[in-house]
C-alpha atoms as a PDB file:
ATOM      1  CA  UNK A   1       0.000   0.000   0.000  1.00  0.00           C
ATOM      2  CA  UNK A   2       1.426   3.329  -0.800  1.00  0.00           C
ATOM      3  CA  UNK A   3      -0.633   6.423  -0.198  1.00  0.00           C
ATOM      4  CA  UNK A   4      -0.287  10.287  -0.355  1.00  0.00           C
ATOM      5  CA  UNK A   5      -1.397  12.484   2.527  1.00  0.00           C
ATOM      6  CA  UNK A   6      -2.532  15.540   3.751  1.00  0.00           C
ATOM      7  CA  UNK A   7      -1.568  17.699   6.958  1.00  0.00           C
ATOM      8  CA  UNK A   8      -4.176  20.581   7.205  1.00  0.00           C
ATOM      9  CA  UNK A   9      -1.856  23.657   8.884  1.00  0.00           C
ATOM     10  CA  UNK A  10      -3.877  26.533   8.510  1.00  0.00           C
ATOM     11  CA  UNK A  11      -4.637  29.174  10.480  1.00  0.00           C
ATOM     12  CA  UNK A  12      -8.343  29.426  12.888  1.00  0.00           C
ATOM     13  CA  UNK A  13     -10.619  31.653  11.232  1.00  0.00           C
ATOM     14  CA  UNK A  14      -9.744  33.653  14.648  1.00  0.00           C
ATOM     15  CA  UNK A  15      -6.048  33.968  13.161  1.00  0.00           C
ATOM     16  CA  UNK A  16      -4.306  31.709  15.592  1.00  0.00           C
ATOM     17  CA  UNK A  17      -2.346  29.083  14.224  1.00  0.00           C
ATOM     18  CA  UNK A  18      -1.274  26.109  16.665  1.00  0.00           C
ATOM     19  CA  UNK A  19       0.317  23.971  14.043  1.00  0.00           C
ATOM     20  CA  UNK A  20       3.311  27.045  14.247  1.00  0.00           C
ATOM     21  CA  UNK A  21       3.650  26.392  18.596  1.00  0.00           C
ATOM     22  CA  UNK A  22       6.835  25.492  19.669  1.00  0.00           C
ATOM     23  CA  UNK A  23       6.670  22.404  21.441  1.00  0.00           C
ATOM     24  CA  UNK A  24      10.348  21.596  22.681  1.00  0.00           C
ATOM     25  CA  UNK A  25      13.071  22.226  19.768  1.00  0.00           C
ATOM     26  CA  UNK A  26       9.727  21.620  17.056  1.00  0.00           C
ATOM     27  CA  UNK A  27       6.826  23.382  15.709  1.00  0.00           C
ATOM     28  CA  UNK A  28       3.773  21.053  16.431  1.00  0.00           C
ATOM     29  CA  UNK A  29       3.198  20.384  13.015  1.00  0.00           C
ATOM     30  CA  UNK A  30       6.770  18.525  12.783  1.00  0.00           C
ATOM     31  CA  UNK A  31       5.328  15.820  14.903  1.00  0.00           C
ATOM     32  CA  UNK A  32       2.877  15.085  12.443  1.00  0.00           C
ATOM     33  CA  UNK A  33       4.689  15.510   9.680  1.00  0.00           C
ATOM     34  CA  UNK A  34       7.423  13.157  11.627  1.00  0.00           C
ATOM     35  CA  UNK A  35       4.614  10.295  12.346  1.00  0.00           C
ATOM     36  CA  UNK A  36       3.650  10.377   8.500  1.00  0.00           C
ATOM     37  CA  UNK A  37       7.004  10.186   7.101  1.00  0.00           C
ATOM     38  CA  UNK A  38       7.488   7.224   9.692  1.00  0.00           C
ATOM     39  CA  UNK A  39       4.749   5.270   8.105  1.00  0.00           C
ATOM     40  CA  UNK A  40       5.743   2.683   5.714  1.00  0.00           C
ATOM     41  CA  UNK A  41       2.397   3.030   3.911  1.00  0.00           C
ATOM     42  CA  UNK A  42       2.797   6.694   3.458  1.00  0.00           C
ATOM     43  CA  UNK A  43       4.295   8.404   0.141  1.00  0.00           C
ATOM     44  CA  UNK A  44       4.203  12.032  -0.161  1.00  0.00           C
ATOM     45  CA  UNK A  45       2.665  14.452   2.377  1.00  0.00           C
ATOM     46  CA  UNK A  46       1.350  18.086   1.590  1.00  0.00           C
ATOM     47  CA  UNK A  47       1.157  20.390   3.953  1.00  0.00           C
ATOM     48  CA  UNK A  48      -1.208  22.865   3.480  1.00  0.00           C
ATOM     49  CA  UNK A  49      -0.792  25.719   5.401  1.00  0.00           C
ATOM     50  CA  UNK A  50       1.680  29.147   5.833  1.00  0.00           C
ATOM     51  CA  UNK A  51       4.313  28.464   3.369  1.00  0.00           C
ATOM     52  CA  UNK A  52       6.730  31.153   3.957  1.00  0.00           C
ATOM     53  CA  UNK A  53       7.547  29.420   7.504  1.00  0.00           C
ATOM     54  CA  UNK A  54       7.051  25.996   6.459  1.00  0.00           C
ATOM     55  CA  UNK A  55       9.794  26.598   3.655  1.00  0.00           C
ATOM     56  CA  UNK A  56      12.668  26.604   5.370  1.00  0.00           C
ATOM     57  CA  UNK A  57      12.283  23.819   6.373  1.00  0.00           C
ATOM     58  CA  UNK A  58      10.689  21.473   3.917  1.00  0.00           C
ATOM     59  CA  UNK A  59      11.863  23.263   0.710  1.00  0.00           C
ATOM     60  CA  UNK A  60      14.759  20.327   0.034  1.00  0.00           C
ATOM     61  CA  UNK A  61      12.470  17.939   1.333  1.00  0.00           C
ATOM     62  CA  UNK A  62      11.444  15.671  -1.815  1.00  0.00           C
ATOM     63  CA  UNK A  63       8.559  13.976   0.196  1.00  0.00           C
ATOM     64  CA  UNK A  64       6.833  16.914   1.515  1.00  0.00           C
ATOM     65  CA  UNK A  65       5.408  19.655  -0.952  1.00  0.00           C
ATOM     66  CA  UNK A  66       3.622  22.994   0.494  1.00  0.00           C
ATOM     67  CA  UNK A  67       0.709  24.241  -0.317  1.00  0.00           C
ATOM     68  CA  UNK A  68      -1.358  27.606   0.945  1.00  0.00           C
ATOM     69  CA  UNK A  69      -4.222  27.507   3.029  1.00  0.00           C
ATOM     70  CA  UNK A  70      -8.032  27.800   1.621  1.00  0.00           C
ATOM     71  CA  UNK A  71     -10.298  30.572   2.652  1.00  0.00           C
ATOM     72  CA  UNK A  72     -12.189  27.381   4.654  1.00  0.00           C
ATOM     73  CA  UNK A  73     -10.988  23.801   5.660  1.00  0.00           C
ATOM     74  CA  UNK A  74     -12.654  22.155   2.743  1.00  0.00           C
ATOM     75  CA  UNK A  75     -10.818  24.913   0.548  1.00  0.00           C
ATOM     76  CA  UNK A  76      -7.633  23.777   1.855  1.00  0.00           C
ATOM     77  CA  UNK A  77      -8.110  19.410   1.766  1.00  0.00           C
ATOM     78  CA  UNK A  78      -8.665  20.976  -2.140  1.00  0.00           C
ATOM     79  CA  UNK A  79      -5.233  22.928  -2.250  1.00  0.00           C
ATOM     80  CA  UNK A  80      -3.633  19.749  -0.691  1.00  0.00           C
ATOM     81  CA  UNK A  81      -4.808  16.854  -3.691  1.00  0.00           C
ATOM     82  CA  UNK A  82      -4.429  19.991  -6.082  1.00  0.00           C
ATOM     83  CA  UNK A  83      -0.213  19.847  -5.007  1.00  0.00           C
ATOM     84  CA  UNK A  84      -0.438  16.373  -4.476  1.00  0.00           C
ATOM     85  CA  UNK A  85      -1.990  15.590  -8.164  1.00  0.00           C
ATOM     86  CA  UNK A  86      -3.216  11.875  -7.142  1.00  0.00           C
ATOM     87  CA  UNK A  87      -5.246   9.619  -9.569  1.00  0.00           C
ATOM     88  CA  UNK A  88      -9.086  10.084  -8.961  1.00  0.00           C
ATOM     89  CA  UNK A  89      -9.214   6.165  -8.357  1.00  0.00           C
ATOM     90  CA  UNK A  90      -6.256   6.874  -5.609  1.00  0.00           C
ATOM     91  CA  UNK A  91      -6.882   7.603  -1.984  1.00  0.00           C
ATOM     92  CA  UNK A  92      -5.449   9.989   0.236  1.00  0.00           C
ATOM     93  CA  UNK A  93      -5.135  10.482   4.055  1.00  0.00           C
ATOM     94  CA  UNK A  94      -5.897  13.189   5.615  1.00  0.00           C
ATOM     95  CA  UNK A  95      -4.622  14.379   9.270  1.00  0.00           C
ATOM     96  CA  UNK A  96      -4.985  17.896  11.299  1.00  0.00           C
ATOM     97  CA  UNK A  97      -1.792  19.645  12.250  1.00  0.00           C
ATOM     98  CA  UNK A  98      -3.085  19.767  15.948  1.00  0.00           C
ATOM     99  CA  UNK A  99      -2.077  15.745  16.986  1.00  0.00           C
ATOM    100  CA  UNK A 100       1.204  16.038  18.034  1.00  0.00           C
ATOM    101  CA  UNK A 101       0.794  13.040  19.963  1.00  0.00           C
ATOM    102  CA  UNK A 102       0.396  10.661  16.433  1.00  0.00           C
ATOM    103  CA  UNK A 103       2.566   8.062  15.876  1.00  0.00           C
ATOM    104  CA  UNK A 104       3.582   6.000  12.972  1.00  0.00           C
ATOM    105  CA  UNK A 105       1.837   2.923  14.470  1.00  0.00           C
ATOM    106  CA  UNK A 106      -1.080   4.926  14.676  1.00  0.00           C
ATOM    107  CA  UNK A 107      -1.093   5.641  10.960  1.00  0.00           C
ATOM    108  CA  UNK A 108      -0.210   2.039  10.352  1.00  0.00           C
ATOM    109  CA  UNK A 109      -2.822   0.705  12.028  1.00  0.00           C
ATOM    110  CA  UNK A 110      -5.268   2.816  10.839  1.00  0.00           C
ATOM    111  CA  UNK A 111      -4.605   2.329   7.300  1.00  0.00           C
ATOM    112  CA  UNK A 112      -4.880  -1.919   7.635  1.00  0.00           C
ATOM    113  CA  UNK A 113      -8.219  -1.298   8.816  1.00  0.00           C
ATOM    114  CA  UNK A 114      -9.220   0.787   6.377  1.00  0.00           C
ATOM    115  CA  UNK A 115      -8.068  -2.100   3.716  1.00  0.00           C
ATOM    116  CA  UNK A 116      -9.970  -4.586   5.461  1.00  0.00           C
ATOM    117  CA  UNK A 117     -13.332  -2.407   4.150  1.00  0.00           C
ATOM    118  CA  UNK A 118     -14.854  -1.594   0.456  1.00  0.00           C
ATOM    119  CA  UNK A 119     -14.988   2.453   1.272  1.00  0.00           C
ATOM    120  CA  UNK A 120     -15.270   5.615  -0.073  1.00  0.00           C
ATOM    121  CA  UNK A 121     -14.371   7.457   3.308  1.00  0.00           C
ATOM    122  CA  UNK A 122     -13.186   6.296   6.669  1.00  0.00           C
ATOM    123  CA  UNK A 123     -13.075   8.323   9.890  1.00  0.00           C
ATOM    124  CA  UNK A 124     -11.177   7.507  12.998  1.00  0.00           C
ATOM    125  CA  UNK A 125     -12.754   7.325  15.806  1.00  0.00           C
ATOM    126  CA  UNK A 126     -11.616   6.460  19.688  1.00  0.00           C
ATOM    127  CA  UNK A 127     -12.829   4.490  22.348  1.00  0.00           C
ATOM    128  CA  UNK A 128     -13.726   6.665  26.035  1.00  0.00           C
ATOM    129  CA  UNK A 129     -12.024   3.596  27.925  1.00  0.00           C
ATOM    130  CA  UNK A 130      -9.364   3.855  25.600  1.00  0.00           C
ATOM    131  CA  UNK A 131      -8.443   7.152  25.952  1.00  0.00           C
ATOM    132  CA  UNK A 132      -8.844   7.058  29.902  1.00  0.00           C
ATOM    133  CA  UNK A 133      -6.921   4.438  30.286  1.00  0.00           C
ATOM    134  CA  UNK A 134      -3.815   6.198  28.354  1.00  0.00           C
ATOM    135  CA  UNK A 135      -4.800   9.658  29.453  1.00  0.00           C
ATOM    136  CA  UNK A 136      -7.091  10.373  32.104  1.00  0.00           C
ATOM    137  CA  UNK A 137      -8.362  13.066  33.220  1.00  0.00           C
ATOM    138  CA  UNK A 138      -8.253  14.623  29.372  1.00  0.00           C
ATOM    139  CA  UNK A 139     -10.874  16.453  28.768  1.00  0.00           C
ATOM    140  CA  UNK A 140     -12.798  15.113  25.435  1.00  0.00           C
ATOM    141  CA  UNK A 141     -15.913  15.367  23.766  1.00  0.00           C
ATOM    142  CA  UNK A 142     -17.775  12.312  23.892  1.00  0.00           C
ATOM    143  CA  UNK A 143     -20.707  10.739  21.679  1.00  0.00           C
ATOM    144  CA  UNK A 144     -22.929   8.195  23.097  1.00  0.00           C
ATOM    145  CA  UNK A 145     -23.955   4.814  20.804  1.00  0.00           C
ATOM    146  CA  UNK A 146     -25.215   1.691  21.592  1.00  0.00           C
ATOM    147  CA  UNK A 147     -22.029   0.290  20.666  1.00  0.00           C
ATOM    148  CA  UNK A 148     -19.414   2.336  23.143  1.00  0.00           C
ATOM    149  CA  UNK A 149     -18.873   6.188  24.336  1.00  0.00           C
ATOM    150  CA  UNK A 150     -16.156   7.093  21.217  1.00  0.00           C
ATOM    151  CA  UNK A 151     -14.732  10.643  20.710  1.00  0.00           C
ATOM    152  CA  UNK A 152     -13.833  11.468  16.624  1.00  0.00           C
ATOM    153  CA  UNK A 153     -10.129  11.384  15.830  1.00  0.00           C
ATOM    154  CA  UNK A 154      -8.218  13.322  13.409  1.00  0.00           C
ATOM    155  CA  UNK A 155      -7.332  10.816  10.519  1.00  0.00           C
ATOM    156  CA  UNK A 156      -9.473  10.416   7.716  1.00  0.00           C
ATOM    157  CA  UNK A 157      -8.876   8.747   4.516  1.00  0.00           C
ATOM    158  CA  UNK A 158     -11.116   9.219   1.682  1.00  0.00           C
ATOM    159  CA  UNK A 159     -11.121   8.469  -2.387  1.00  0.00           C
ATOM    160  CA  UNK A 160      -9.841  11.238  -4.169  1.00  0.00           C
ATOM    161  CA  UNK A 161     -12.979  11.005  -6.717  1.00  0.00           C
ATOM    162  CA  UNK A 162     -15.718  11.623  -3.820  1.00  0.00           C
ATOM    163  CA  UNK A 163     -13.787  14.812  -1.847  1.00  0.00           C
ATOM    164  CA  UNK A 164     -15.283  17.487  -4.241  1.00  0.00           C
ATOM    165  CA  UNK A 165     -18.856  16.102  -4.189  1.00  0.00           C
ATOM    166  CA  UNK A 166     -18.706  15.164  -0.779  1.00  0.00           C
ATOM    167  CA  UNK A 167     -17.290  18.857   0.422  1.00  0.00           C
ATOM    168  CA  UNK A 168     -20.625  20.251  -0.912  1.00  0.00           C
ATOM    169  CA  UNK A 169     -23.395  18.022   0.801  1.00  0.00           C
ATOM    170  CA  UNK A 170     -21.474  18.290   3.704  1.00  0.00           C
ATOM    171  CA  UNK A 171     -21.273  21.980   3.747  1.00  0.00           C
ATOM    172  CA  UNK A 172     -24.750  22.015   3.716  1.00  0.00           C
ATOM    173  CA  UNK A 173     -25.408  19.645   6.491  1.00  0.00           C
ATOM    174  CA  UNK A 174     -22.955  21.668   8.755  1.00  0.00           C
ATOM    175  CA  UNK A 175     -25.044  24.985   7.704  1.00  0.00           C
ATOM    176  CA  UNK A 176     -28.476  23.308   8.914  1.00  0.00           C
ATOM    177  CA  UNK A 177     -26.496  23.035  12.618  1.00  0.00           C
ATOM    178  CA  UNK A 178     -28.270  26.555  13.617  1.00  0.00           C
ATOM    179  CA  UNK A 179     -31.617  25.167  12.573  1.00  0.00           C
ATOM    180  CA  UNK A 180     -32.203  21.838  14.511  1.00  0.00           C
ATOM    181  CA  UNK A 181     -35.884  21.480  12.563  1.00  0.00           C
ATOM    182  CA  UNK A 182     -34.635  21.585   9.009  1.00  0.00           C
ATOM    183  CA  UNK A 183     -31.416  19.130  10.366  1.00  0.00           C
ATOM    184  CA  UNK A 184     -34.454  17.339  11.925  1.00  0.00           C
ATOM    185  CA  UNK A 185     -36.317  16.958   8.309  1.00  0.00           C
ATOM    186  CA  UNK A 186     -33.224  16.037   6.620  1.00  0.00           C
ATOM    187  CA  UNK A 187     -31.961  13.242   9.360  1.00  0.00           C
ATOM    188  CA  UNK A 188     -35.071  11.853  10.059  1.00  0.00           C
ATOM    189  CA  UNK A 189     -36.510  11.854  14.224  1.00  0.00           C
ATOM    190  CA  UNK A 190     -36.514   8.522  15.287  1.00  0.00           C
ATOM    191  CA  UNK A 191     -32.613   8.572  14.345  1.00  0.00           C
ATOM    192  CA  UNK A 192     -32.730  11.841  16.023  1.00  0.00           C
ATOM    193  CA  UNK A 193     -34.378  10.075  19.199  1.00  0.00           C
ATOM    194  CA  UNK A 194     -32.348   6.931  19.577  1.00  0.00           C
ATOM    195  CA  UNK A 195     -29.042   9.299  19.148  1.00  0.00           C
ATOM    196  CA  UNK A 196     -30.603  10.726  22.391  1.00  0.00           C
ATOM    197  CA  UNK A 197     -31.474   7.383  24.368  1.00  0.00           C
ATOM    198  CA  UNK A 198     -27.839   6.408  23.495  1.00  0.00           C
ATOM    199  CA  UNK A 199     -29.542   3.707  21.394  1.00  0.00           C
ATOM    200  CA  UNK A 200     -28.232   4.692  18.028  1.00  0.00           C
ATOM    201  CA  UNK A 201     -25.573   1.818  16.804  1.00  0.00           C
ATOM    202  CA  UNK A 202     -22.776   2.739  14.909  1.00  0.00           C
ATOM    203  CA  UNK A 203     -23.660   0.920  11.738  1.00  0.00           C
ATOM    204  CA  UNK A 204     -26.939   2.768  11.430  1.00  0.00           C
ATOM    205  CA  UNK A 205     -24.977   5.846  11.864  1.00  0.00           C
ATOM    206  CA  UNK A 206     -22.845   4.864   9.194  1.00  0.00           C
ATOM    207  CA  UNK A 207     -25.583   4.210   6.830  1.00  0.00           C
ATOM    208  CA  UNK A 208     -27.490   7.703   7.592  1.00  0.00           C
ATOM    209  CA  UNK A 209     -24.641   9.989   6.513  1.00  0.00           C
ATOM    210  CA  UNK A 210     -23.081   7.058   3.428  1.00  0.00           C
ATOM    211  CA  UNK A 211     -26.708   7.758   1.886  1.00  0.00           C
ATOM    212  CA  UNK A 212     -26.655  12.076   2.914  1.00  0.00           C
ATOM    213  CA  UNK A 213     -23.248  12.167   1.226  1.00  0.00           C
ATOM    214  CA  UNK A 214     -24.008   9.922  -1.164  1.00  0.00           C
ATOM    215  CA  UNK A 215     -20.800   7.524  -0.309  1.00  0.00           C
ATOM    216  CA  UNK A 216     -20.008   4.352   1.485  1.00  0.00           C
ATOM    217  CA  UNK A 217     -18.515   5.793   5.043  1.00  0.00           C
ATOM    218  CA  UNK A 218     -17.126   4.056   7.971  1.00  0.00           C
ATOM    219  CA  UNK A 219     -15.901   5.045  11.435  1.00  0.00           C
ATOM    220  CA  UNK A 220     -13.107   2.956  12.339  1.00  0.00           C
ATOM    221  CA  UNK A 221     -12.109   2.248  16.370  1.00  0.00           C
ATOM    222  CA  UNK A 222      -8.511   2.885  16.758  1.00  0.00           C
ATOM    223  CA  UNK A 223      -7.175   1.243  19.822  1.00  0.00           C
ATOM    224  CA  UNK A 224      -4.520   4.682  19.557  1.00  0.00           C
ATOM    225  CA  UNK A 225      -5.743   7.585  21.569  1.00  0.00           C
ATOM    226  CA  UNK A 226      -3.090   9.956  20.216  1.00  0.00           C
ATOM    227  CA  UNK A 227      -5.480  10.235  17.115  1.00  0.00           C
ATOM    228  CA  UNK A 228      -7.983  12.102  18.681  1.00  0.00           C
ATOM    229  CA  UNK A 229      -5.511  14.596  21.336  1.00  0.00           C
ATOM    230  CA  UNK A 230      -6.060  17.365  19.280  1.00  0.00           C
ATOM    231  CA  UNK A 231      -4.486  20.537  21.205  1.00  0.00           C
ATOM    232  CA  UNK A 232      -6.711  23.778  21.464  1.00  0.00           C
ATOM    233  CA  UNK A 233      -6.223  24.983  24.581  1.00  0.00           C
ATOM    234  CA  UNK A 234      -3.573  25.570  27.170  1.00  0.00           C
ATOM    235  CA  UNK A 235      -4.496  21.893  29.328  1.00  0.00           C
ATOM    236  CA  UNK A 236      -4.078  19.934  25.942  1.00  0.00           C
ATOM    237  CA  UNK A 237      -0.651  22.067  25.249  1.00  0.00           C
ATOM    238  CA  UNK A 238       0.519  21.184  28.647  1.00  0.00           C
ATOM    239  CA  UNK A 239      -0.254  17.719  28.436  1.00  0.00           C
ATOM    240  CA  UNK A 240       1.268  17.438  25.069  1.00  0.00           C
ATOM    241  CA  UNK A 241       4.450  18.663  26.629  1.00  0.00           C
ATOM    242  CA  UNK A 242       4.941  16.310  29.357  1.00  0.00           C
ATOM    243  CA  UNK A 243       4.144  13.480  27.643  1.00  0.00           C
ATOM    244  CA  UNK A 244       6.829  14.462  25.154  1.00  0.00           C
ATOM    245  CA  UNK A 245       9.085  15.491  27.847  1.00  0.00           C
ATOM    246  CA  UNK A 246      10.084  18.547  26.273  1.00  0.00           C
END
């Protein structure tokens, strides 16, 4: 298996950009970067993100290419296959700048169980018990199902025919968030209802937003925490740091 992938750098729309913090002798987006380029599976990485202080340090690097941020996040996954220039049959990864915490394994193991499914998009997502085990006390954002208490991680990997069509429709459902009736019409209440009683499994959930997007999606359980440690606030930077030691 040998697949391209894409490290989204850019800047908040509040103008903060955490992929540039110093953590120890790197910028937090070198961990990522690092984790990638550790990954036997992995080819070539764009980063998409602020090229002028990216380039010093990537310009000689012949398996990373830059690329500048989008005016949104789906703008910028765009920029990234744009500099990547992958088949449309190909697939690419995708991974925040924000996971310092990633490791190759992570990737690795990721990756093999995406191969082990007939997909058009996969998203990682992490056991609660999981990430309390190798974490606790981190402070996460947790989604109920009948199957476990998972929070999303930050690795996707998607075909590279389905990202355009797919940014659309999905644009649209994450308009309808301020208007919980016409998200209510479009998702349907009983799923609505059994999301609530924790009774929603996560093949049904699967199946709701394959036929919204038109795709075939699937969440897959990483047994990995670091996927889903995305740092956005001082506790997560401070955690980051000790783990690393630096």
């Amino acid at each position: 298996m040998s697949i391209d992938a894409i490290v989204l750098a850019g800047s908040s729309q509040k103008g903060n950009n955490w992929a540039l913090m110093p953590i120890g002798q790197k910028m937090m987006v070198q961990y990522v970067i690092n984790a990638l380029k550790g990954a036997s599976s992995i080819n070539k990485i764009a980063v998409v993100g602020p090229v002028e202080e990216l380039a010093p340090i990537y310009r000689q690097d012949p398996n990373v290419v830059l690329a500048e941020q989008g005016e949104s996040q789906i703008d910028s996954l765009l920029n990234g296959v744009k500099a990547l220039q992958p088949g449309n049959d190909r697939q690419v990864l995708v991974a925040t700048s924000d996971i310092p915490l990633l490791s190759s394994e992570a990737v690795e193991d990721f990756l093999r169980q995406c191969s082990q499914r007939d997909g058009d998009l996969f998203y990682s997502i992490v056991p609660k018990e999981i990430n309390e085990q190798r974490y606790p006390g981190v402070k996460r954002t947790y989604v109920h199902l009948k199957d476990g208490v998972f929070t999303g991680g930050n690795l996707f990997l998607a075909k590279v025919s389905i990202i355009e069509p797919c940014a659309a429709k999905a644009e649209k459902l994450v308009s309808l968030r301020k208007s919980p009736l016409a998200l209510s019409r479009l998702i349907g209440p009983l799923f609505i209802i059994k999301f609530l009683l924790h009774r929603l499994p996560l093949k049904e959930v699967e199946t709701k937003f394959s036929r919204l997007l038109g795709i075939r999606g699937y969440g897959i359980i990483s047994n990995y925490p670091e996927v889903g440690i995305d740092v956005d606030k001082p506790s997560d930077l401070e955690l980051v740091r000790r783990v690393l030691a630096v």
